[in-house]
N, C-alpha and C. Protein backbone atom coordinates (compact mmCIF):
# COMPACT_ATOMS: atom_id res chain seq x y z
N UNK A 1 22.62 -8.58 25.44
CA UNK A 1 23.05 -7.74 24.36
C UNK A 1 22.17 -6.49 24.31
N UNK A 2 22.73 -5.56 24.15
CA UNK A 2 22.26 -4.15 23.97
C UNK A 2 22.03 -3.68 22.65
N UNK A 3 21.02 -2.81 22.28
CA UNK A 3 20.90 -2.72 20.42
C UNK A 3 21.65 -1.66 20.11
N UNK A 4 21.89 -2.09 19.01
CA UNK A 4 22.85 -1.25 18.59
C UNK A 4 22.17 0.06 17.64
N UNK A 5 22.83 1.09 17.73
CA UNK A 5 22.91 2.62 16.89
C UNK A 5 21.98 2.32 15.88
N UNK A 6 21.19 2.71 15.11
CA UNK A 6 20.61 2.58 14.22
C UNK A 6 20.82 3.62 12.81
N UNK A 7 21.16 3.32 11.89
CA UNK A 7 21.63 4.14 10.61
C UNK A 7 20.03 4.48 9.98
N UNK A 8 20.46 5.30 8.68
CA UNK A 8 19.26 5.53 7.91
C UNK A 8 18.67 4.36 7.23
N UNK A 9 19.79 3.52 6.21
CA UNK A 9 20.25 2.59 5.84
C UNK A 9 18.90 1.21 6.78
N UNK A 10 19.08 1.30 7.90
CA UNK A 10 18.25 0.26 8.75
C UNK A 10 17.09 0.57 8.76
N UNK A 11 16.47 1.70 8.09
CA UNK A 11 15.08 1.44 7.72
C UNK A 11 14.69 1.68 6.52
N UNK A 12 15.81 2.27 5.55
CA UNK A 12 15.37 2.20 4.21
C UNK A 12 15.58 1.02 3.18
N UNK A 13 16.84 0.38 3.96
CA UNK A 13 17.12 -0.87 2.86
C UNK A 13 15.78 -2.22 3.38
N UNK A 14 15.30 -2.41 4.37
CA UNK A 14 14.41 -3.43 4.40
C UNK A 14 13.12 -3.28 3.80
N UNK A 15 12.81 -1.62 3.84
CA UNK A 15 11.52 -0.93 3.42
C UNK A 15 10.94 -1.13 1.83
N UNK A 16 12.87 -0.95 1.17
CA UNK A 16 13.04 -1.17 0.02
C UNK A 16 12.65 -2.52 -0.56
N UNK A 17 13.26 -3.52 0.75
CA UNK A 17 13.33 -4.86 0.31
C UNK A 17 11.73 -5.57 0.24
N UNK A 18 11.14 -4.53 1.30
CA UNK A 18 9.72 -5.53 1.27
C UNK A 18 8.81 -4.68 -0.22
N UNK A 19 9.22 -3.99 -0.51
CA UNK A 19 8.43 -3.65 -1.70
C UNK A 19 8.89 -4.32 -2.93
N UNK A 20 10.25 -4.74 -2.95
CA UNK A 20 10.47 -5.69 -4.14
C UNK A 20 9.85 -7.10 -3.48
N UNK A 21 10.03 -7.28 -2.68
CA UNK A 21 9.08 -8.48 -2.30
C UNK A 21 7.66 -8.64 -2.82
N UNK A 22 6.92 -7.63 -2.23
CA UNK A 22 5.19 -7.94 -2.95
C UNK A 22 5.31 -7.16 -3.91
N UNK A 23 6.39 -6.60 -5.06
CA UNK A 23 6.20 -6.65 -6.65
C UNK A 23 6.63 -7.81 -6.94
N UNK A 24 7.61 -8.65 -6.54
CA UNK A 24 7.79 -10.36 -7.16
C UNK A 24 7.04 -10.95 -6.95
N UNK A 25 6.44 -11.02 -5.80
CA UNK A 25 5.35 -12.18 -4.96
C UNK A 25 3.95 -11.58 -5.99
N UNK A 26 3.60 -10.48 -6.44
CA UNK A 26 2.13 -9.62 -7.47
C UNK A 26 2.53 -11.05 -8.62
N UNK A 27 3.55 -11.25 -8.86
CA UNK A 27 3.95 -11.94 -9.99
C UNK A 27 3.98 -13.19 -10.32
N UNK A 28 3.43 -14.10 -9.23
CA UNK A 28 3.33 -15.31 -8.80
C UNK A 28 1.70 -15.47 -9.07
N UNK A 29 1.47 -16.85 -9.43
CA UNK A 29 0.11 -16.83 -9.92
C UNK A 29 -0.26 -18.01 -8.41
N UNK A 30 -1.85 -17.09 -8.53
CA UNK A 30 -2.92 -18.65 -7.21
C UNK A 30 -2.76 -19.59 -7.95
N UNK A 31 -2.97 -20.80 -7.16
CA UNK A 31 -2.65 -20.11 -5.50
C UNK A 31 -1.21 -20.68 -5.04
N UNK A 32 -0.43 -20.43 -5.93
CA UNK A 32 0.87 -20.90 -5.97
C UNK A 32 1.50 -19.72 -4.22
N UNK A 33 1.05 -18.52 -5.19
CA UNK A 33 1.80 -17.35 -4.28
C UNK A 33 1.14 -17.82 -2.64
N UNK A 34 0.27 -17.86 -2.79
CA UNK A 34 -0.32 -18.48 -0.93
C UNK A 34 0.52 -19.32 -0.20
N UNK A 35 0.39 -20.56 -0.77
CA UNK A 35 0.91 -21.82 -0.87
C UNK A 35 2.69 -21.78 -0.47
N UNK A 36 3.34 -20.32 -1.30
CA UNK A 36 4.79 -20.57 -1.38
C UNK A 36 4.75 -19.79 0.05
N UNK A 37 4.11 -18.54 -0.10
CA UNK A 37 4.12 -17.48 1.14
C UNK A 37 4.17 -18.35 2.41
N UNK A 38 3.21 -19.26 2.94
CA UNK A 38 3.04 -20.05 3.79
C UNK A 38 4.30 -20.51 4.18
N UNK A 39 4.83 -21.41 3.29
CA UNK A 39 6.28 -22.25 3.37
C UNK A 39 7.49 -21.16 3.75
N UNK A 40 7.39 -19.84 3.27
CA UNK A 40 8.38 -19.34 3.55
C UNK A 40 8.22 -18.60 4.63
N UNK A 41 6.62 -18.40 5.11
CA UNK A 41 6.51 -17.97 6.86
C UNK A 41 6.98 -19.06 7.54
N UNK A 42 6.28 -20.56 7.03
CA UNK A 42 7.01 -21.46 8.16
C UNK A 42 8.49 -21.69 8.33
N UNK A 43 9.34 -21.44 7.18
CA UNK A 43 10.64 -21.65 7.70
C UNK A 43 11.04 -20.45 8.22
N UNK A 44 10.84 -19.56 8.09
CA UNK A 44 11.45 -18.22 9.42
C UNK A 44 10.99 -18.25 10.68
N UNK A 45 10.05 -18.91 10.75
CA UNK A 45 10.31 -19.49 12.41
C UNK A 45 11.11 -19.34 13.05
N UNK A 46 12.28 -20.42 12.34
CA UNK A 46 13.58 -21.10 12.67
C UNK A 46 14.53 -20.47 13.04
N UNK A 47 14.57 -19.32 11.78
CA UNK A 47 15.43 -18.42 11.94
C UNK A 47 16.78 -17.86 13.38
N UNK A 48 15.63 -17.79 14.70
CA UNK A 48 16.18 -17.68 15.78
C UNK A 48 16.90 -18.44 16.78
N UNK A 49 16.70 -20.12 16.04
CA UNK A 49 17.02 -21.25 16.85
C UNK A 49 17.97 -20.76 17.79
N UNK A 50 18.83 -19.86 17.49
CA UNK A 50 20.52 -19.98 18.40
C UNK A 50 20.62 -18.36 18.75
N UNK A 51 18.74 -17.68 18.78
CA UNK A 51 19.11 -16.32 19.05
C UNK A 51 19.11 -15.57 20.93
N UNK A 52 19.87 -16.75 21.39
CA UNK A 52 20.35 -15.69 22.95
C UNK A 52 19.02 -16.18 24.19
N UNK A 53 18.22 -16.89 23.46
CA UNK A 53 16.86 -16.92 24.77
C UNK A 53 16.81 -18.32 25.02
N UNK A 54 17.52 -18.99 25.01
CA UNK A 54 18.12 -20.51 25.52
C UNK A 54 16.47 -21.48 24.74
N UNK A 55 16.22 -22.06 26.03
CA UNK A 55 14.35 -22.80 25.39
C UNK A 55 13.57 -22.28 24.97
N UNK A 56 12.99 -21.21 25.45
CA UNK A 56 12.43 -20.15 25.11
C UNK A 56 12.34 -20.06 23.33
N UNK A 57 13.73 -20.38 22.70
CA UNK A 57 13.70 -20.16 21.36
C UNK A 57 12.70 -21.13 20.60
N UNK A 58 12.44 -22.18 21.47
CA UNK A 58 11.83 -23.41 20.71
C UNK A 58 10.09 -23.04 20.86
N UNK A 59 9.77 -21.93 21.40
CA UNK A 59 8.27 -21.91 21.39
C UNK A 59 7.98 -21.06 20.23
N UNK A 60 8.87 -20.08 19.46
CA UNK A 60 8.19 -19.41 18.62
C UNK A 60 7.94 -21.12 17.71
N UNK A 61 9.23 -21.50 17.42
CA UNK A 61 9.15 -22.21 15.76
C UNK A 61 7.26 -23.34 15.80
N UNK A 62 7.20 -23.76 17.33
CA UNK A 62 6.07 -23.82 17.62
C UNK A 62 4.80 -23.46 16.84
N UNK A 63 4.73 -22.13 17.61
CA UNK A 63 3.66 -21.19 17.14
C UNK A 63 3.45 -21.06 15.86
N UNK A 64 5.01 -20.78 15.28
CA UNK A 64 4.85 -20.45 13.55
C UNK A 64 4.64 -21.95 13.07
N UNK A 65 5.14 -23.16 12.92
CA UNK A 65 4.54 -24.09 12.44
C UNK A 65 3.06 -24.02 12.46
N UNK A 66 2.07 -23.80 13.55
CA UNK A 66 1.07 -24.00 13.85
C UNK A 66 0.40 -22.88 12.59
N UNK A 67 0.74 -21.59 12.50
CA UNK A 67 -0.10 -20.60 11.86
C UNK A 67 0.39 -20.64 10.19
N UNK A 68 1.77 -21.42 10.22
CA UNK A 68 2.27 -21.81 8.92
C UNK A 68 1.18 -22.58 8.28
N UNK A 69 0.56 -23.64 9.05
CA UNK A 69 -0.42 -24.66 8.47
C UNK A 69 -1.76 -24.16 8.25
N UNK A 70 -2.17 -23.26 9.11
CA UNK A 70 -3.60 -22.46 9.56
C UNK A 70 -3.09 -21.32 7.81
N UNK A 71 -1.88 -21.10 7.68
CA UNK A 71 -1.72 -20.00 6.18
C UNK A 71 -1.53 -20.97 4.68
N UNK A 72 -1.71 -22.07 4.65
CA UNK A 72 -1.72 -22.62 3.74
C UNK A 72 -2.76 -22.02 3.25
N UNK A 73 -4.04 -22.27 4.05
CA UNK A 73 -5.21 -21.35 3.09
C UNK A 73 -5.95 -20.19 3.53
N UNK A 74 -5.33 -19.41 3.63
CA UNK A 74 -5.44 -18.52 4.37
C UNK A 74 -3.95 -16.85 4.25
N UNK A 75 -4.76 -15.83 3.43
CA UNK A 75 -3.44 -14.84 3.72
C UNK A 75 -3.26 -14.31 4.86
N UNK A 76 -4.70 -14.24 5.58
CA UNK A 76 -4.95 -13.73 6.69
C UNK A 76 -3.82 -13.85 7.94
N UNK A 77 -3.75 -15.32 8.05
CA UNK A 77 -2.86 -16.06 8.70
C UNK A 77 -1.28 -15.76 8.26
N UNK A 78 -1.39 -15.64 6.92
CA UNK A 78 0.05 -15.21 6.64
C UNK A 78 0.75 -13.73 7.01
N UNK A 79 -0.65 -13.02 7.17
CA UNK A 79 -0.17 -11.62 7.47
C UNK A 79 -0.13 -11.47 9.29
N UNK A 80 -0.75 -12.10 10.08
CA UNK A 80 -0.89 -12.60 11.28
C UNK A 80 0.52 -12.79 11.62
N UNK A 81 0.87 -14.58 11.00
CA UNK A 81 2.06 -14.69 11.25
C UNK A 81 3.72 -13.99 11.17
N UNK A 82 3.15 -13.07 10.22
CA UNK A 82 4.63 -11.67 9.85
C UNK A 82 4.58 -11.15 10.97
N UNK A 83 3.44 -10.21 11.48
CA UNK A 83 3.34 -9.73 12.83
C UNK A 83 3.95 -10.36 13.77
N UNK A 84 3.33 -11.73 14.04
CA UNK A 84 4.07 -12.30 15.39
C UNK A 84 5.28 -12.00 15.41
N UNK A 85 6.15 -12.73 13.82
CA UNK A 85 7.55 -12.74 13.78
C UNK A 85 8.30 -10.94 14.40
N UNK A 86 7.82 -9.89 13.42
CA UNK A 86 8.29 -8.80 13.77
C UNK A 86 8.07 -8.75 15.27
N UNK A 87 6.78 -8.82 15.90
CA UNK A 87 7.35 -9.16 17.30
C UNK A 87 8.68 -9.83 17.94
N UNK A 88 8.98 -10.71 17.42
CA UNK A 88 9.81 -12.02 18.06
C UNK A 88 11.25 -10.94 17.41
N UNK A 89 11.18 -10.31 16.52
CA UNK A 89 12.19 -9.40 15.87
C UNK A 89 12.73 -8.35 16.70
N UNK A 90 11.94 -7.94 16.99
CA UNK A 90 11.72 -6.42 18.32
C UNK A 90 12.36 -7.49 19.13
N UNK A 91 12.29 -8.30 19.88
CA UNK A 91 12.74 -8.82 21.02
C UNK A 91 13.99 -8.97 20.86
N UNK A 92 14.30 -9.78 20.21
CA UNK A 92 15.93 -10.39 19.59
C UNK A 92 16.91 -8.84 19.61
N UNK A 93 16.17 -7.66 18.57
CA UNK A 93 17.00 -6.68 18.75
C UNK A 93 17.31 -6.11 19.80
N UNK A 94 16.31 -5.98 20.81
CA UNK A 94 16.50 -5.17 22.16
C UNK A 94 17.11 -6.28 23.01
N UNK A 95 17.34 -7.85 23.09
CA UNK A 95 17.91 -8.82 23.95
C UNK A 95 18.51 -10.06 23.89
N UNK A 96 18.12 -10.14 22.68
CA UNK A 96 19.11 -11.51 21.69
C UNK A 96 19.49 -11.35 20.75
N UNK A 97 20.17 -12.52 20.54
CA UNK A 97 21.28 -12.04 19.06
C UNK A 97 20.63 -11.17 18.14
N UNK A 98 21.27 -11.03 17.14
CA UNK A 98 20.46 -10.91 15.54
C UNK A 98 20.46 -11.90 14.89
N UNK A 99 20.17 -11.88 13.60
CA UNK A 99 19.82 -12.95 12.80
C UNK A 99 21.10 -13.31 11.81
N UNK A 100 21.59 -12.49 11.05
CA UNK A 100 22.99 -12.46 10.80
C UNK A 100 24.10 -11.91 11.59
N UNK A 101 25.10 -12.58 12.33
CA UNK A 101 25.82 -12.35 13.30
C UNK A 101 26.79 -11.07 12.56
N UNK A 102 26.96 -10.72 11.53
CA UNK A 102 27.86 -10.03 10.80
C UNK A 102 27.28 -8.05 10.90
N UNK A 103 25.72 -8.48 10.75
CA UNK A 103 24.99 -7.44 11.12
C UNK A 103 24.25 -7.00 12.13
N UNK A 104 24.56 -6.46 13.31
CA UNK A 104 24.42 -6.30 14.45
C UNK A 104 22.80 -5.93 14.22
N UNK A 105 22.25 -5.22 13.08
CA UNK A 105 20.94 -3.91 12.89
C UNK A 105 20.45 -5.74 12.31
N UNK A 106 20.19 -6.67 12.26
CA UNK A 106 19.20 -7.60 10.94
C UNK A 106 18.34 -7.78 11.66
N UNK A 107 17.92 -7.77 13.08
CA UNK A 107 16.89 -8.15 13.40
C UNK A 107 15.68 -7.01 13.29
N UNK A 108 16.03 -5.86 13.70
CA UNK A 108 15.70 -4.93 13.20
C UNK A 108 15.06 -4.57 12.01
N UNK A 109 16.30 -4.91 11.19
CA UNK A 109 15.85 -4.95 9.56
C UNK A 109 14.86 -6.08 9.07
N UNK A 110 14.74 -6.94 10.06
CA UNK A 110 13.77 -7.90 9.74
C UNK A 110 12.30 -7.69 10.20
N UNK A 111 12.18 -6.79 11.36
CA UNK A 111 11.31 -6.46 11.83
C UNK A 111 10.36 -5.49 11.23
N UNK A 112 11.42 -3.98 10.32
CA UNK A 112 10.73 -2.71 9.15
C UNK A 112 10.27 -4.16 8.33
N UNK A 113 11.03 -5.23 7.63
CA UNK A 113 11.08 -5.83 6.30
C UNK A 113 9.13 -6.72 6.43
N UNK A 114 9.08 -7.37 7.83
CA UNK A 114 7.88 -7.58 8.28
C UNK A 114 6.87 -7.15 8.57
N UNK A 115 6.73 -6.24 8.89
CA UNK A 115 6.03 -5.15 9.68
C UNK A 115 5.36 -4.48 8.03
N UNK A 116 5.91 -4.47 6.80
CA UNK A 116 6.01 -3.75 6.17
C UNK A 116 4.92 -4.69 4.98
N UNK A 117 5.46 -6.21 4.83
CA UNK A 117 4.71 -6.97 3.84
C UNK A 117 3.39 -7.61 4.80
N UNK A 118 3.17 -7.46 6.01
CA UNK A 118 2.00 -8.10 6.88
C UNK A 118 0.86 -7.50 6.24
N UNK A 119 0.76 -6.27 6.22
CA UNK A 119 -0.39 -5.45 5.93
C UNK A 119 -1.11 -5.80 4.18
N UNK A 120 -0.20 -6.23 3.56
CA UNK A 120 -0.62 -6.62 2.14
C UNK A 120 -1.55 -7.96 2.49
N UNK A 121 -0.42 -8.95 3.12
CA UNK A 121 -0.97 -10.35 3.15
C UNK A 121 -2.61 -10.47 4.01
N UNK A 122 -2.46 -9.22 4.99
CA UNK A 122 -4.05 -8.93 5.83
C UNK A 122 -4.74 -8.60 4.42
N UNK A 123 -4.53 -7.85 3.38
CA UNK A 123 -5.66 -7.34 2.33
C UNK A 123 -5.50 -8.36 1.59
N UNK A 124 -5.35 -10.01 1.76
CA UNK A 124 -5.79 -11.13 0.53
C UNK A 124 -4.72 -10.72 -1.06
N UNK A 125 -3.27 -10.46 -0.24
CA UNK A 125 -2.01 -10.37 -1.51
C UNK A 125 -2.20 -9.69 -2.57
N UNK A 126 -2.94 -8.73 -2.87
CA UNK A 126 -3.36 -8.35 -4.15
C UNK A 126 -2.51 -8.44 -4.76
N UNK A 127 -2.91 -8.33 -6.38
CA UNK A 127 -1.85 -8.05 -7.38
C UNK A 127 -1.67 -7.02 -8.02
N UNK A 128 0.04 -6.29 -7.65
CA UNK A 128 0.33 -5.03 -8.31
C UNK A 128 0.90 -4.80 -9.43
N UNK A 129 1.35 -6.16 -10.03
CA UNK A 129 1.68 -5.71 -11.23
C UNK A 129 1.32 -7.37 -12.43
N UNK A 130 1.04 -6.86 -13.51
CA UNK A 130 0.74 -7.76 -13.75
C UNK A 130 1.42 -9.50 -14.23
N UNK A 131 1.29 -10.22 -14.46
CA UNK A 131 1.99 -11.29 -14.95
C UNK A 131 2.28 -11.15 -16.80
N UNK A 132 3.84 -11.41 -16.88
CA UNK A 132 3.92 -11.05 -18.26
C UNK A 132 3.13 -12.74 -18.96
N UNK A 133 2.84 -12.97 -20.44
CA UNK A 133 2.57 -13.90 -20.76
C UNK A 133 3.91 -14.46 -21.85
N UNK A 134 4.00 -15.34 -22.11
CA UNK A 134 5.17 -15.74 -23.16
C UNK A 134 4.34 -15.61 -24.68
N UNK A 135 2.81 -15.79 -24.85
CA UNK A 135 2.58 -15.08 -26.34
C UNK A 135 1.16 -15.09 -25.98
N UNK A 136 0.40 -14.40 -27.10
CA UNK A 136 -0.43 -13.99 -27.29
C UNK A 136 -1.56 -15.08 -27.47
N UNK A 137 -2.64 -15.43 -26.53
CA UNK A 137 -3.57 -16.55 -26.60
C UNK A 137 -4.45 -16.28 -27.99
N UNK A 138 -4.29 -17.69 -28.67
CA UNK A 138 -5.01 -17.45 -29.96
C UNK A 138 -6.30 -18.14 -29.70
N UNK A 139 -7.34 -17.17 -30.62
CA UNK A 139 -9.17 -17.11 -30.26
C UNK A 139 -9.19 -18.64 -30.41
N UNK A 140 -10.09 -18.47 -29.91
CA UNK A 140 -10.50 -19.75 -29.90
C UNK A 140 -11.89 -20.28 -30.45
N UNK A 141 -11.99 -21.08 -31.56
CA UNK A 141 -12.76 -21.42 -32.48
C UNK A 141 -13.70 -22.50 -32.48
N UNK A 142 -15.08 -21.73 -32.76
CA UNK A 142 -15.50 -22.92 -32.38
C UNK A 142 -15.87 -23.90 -33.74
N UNK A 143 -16.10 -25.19 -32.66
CA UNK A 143 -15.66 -26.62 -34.03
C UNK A 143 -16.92 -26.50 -35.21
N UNK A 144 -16.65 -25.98 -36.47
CA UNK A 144 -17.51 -26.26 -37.23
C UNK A 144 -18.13 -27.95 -37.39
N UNK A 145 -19.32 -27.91 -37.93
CA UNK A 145 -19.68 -29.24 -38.35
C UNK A 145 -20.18 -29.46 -39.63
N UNK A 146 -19.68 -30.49 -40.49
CA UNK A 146 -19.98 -30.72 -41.36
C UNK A 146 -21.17 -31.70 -42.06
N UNK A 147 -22.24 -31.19 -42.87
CA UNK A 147 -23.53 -31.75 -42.99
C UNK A 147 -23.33 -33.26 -43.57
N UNK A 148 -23.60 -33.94 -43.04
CA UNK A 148 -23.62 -35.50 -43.32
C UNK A 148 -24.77 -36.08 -43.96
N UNK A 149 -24.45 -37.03 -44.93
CA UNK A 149 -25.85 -37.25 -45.19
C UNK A 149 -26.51 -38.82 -44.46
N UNK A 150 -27.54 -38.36 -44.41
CA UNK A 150 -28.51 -39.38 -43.50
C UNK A 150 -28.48 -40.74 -43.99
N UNK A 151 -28.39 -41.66 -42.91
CA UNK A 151 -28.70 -43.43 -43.76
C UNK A 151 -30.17 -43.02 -44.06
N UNK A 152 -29.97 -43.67 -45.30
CA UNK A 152 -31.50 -43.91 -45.53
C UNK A 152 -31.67 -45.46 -45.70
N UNK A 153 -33.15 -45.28 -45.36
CA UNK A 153 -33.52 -47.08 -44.56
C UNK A 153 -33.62 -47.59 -45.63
């Protein structure tokens, strides 16, 4: 397969997409957001099972299991593993399928969409916006004590 034409559209809508990404993901509290990030690098692995490179397809999900587990604690690893993928992305577009058969440009678009949230997960996920709270934490008081009177012997 040969890649196809590329629109404006194929690098602004993923560009778009990875910035609503790490404003939702800012919004996720530790180490939940690590923890989920991980799980959702390890299942895009998969993604390619049926993308055009026959066995070959079975060594990424490999690799990404392996750095999926190494990103449980670790963003480092999580931003590592985006890279690889956008690699494995670049490939697929220039020689195997895409990822949605409907959209000739997704691997592509997966590749800006990666390429784009790696660099956060290398700087330890910061947080850009803050977490709303449902109310206002009330002070917290400390326990008075009340004077008792002594046994007397």
């Amino acid at each position: 397969m040969h890649p196809v034409p590329l629109a404006v559209m194929d690098y602004v809508g993923p560009a778009l997409g990875a910035l609503v990404f790490v404003a939702v993901m800012s919004l996720v509290a530790e180490p939940t957001r690590r923890t989920l990030n991980a799980i959702i690098l390890a299942g895009a692995s998969g993604v390619y099972l049926s993308g055009g490179f026959g066995l070959w397809e079975l060594t990424y999900p490999i690799i990404g299991a392996a750095i999926g587990f190494r990103a449980l604690r670790s963003y480092r690893w999580i931003g590592v593993g985006w890279l690889i993928h956008a690699g494995w992305d670049i490939a697929h577009h220039l020689w195997g399928n895409p990822i949605w058969p409907f959209m000739p440009s997704s691997a592509f678009g997966c590749m800006v969409f990666d390429s784009m949230i790696a660099p956060w997960f290398l700087a330890g996920a910061p947080s850009f916006l803050k977490r709303p709270h449902a109310a206002m934490p009330l002070p917290v008081r400390e326990p008075t004590t009340t004077p008792t009177l002594s046994r007397l012997p």
